[in-house]
N, C-alpha and C. Protein backbone atom coordinates (compact mmCIF):
# COMPACT_ATOMS: atom_id res chain seq x y z
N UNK A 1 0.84 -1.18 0.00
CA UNK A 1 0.00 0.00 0.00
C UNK A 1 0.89 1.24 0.00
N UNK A 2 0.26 2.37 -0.59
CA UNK A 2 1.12 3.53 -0.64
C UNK A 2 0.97 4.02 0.58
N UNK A 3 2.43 4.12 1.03
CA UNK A 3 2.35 5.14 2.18
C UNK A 3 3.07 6.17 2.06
N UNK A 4 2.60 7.28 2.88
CA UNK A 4 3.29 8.82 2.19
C UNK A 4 3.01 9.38 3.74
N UNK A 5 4.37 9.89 4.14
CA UNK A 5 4.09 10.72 5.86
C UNK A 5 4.43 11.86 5.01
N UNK A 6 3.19 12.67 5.49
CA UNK A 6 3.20 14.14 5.43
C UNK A 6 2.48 14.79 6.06
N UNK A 7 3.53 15.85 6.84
CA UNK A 7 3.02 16.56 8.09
C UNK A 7 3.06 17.90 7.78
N UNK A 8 2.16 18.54 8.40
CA UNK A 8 2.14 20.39 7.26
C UNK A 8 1.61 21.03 9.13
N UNK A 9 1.99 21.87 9.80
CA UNK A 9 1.50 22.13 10.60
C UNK A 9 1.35 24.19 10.01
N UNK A 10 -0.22 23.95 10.73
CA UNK A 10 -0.26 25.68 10.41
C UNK A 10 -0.66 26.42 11.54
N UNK A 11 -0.16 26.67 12.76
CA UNK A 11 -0.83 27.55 13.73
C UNK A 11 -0.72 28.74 13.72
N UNK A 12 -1.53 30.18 14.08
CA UNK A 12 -1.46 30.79 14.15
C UNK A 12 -2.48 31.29 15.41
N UNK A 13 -1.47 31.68 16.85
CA UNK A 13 -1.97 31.76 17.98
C UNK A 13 -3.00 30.89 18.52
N UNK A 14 -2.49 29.63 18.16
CA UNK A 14 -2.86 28.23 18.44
C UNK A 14 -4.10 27.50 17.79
N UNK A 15 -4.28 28.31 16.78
CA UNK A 15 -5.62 28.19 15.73
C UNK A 15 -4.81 27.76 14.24
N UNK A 16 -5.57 26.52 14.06
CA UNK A 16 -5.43 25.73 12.61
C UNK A 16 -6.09 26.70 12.00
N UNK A 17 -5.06 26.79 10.75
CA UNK A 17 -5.58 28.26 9.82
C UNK A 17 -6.12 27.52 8.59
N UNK A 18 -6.12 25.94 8.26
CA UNK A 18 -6.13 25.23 7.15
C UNK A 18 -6.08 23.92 7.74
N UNK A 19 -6.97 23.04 6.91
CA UNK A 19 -6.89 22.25 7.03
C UNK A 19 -6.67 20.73 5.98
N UNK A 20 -5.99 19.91 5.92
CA UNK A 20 -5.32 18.98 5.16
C UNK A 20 -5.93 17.56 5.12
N UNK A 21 -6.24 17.08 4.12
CA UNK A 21 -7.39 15.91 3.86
C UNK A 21 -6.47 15.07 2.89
N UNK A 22 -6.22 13.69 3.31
CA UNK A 22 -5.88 12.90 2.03
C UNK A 22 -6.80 11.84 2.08
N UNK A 23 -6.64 11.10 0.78
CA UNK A 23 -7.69 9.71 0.49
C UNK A 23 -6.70 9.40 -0.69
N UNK A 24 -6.74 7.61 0.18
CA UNK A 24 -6.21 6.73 -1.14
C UNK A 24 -7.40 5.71 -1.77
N UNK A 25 -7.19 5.90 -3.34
CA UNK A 25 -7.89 5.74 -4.16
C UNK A 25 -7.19 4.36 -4.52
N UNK A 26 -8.16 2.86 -4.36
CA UNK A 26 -7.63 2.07 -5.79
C UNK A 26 -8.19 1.71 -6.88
N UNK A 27 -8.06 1.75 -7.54
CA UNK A 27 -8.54 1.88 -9.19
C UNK A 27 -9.61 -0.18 -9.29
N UNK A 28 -10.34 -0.03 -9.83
CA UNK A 28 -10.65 -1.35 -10.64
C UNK A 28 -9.83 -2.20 -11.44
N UNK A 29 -9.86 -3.16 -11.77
CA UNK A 29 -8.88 -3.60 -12.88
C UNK A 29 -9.40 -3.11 -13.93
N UNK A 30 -8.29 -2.46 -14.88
CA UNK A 30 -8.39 -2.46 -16.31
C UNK A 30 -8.91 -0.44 -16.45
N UNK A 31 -9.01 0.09 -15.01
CA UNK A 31 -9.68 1.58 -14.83
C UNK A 31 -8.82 2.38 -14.35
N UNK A 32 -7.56 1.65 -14.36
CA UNK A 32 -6.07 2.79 -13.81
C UNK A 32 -6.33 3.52 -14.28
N UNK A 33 -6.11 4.35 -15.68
CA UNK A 33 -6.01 4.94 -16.56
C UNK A 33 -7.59 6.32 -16.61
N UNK A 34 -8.66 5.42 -16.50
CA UNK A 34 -10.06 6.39 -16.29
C UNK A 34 -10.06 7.28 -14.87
N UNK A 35 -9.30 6.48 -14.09
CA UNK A 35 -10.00 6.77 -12.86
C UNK A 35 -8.65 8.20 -12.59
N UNK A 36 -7.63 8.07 -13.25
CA UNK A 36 -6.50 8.75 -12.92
C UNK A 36 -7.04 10.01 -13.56
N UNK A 37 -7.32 9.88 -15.27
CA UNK A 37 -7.85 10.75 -15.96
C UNK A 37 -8.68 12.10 -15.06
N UNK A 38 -10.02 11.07 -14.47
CA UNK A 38 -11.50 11.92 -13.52
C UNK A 38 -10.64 12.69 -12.46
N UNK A 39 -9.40 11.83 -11.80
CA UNK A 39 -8.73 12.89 -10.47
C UNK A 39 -8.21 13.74 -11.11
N UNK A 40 -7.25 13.45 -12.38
CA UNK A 40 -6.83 14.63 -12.62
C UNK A 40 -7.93 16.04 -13.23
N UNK A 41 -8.90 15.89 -14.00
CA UNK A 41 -10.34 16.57 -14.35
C UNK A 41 -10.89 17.28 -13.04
N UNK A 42 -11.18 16.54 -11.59
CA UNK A 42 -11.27 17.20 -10.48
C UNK A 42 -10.52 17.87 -9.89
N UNK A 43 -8.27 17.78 -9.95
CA UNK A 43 -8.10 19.00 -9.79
C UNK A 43 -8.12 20.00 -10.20
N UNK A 44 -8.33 20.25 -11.70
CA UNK A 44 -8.00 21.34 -12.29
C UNK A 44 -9.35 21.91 -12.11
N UNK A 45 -10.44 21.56 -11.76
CA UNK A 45 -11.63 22.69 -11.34
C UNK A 45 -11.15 23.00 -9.99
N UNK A 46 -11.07 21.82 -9.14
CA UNK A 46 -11.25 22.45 -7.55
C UNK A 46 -10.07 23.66 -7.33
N UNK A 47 -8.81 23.50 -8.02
CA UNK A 47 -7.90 24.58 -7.88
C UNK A 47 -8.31 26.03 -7.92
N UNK A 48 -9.35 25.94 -8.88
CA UNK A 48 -9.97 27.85 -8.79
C UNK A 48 -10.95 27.60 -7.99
N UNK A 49 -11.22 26.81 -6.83
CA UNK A 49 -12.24 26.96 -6.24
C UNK A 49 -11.89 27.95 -4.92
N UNK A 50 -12.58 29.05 -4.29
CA UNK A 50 -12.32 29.62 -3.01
C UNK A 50 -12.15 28.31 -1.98
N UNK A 51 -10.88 28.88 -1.35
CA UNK A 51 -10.38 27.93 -0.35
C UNK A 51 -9.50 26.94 -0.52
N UNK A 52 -9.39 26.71 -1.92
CA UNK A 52 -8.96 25.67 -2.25
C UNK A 52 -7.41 26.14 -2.34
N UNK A 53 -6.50 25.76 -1.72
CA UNK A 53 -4.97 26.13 -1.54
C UNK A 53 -4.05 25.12 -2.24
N UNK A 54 -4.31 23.52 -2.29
CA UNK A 54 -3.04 23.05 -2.90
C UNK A 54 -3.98 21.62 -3.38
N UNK A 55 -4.04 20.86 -4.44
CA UNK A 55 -4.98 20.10 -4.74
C UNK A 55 -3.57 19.33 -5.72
N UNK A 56 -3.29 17.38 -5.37
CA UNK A 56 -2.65 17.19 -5.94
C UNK A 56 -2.76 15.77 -6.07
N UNK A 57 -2.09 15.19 -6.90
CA UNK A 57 -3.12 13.74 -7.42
C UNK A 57 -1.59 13.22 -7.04
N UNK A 58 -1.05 11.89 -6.77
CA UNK A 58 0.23 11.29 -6.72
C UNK A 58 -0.24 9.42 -6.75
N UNK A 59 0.69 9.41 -8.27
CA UNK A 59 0.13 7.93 -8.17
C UNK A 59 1.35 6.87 -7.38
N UNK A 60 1.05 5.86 -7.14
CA UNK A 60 1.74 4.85 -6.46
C UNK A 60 3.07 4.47 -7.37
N UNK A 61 4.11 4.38 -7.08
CA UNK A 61 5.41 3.50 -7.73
C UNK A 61 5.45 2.29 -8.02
N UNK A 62 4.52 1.91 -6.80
CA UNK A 62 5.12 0.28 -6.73
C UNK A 62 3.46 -0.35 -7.38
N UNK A 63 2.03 0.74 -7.27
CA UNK A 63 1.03 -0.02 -7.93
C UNK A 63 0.62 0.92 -8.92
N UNK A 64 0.06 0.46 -9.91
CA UNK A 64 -0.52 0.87 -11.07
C UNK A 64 -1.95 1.77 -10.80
N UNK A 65 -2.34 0.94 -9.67
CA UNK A 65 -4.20 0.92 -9.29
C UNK A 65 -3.89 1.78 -8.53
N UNK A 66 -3.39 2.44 -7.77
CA UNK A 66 -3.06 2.88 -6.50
C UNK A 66 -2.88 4.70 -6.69
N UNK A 67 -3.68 5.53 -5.99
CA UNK A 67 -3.41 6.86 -5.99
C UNK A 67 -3.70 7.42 -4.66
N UNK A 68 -3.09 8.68 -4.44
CA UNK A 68 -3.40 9.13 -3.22
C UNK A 68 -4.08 10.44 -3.83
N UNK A 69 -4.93 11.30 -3.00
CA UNK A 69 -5.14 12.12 -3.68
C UNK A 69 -5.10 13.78 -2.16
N UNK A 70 -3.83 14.26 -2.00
CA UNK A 70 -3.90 15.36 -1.03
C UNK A 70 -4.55 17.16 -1.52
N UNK A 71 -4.91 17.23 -0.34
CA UNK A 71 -6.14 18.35 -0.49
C UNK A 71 -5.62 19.47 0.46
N UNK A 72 -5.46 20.45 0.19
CA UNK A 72 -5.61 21.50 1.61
C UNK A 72 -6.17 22.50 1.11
N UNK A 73 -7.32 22.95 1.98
CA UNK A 73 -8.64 24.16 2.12
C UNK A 73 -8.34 25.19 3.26
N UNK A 74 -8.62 26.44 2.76
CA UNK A 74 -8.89 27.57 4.07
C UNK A 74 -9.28 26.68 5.36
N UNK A 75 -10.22 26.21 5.53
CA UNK A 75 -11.54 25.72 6.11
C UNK A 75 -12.17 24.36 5.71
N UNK A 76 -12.69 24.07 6.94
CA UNK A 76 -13.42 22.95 6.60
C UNK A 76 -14.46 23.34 5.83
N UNK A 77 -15.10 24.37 6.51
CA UNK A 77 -16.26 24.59 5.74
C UNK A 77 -16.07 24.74 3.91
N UNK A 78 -15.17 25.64 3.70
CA UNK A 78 -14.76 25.52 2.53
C UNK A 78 -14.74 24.45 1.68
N UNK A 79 -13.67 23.52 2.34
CA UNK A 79 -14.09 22.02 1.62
C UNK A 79 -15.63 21.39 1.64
N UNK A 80 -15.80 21.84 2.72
CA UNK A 80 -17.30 20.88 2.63
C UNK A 80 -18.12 21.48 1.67
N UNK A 81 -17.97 22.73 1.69
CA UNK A 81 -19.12 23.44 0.32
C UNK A 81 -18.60 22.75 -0.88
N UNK A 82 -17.59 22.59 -0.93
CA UNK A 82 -16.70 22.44 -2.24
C UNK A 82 -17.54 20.83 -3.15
N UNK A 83 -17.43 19.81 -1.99
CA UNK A 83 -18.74 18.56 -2.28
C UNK A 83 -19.43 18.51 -3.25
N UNK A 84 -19.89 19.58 -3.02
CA UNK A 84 -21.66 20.18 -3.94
C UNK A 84 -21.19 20.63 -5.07
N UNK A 85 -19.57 20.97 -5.64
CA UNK A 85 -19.72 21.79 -6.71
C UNK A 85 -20.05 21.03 -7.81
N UNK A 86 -19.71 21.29 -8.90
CA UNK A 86 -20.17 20.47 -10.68
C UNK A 86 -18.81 19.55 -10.56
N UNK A 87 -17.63 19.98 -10.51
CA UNK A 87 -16.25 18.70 -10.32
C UNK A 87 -16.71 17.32 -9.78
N UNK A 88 -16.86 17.72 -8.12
CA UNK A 88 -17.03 16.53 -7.23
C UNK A 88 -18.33 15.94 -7.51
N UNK A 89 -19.61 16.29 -8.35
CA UNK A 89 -20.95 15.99 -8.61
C UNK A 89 -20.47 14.85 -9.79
N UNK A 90 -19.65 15.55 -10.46
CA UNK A 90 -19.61 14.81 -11.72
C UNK A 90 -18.56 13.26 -11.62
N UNK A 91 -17.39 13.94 -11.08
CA UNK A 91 -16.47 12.78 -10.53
C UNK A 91 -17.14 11.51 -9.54
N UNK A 92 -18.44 12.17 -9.16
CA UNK A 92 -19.42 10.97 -8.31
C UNK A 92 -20.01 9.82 -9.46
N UNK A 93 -20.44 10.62 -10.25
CA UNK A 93 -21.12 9.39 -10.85
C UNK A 93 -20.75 8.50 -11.88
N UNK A 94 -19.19 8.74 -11.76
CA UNK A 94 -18.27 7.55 -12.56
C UNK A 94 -17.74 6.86 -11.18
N UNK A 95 -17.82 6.89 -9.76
CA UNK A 95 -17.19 6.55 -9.18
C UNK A 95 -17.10 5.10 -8.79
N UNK A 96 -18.70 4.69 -9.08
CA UNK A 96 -18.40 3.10 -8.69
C UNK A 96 -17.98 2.08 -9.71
N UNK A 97 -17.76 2.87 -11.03
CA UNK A 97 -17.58 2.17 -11.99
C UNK A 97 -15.74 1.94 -11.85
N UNK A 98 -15.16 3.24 -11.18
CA UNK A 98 -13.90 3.57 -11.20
C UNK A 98 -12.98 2.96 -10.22
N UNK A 99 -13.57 3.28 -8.92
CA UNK A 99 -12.75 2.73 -7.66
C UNK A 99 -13.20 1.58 -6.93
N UNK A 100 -12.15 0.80 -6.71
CA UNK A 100 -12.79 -0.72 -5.78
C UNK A 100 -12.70 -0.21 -4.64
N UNK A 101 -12.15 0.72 -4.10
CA UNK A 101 -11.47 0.94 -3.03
C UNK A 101 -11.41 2.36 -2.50
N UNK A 102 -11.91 3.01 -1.53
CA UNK A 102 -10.94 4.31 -0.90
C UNK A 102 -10.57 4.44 0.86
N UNK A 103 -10.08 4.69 0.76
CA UNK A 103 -9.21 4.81 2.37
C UNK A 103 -9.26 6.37 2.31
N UNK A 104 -10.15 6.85 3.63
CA UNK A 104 -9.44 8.35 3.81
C UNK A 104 -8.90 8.69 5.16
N UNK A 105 -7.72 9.16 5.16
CA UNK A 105 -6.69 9.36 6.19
C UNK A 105 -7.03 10.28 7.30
N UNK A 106 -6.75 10.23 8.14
CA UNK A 106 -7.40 11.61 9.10
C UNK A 106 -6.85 12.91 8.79
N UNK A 107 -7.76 13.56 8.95
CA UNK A 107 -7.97 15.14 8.45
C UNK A 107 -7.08 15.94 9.62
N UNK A 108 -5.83 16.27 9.31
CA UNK A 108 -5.11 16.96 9.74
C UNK A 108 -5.57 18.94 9.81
């Protein structure tokens, strides 16, 4: 399994100014390729989205199927609006065709 330690700390007078979300993605057989395509299609909207600070797709070395996908937002709230937009609406409804699998990491 891909593992990736990454630690980002942001305080400012002891207040998280941002917050950091990853999820690992594994692909279907034979959907490496689609499913990589749709993450990459979802960052390039969510990047102009308000809040949206660093949006980045990283596939696995050692698996083909295997992606992580790291996120950091102003705000939670930010991200959470973000859900609802046309990207993440649309990236939903290829999703069960796409991923066997997702793992999401705790929200730093």
């Amino acid at each position: 399994m891909l593992i990736i330690y990454l630690i980002h700390f942001f305080f400012n007078l002891g207040e998280i100014l941002s917050i950091i979300k990853q999820t690992i993605y594994l692909a279907r057989k034979t959907k490496e390729k689609d499913l990589e395509k749709k993450l990459y299609n979802l960052k390039n909207s969510l990047l102009d989205m308000k809040g949206c600070i660093y949006f980045e797709v990283y596939k696995s070395d050692d698996c083909d199927d295997e992606f992580l996908i790291y996120e950091e937002w102003d705000s939670e709230e930010l991200y959470t609006s973000s859900l609802s937009c046309e990207a993440y609406v649309t990236f939903q409804k290829y999703y069960d065709g796409l991923v066997l699998k997702r793992h999401n990491l705790p929200i730093l």
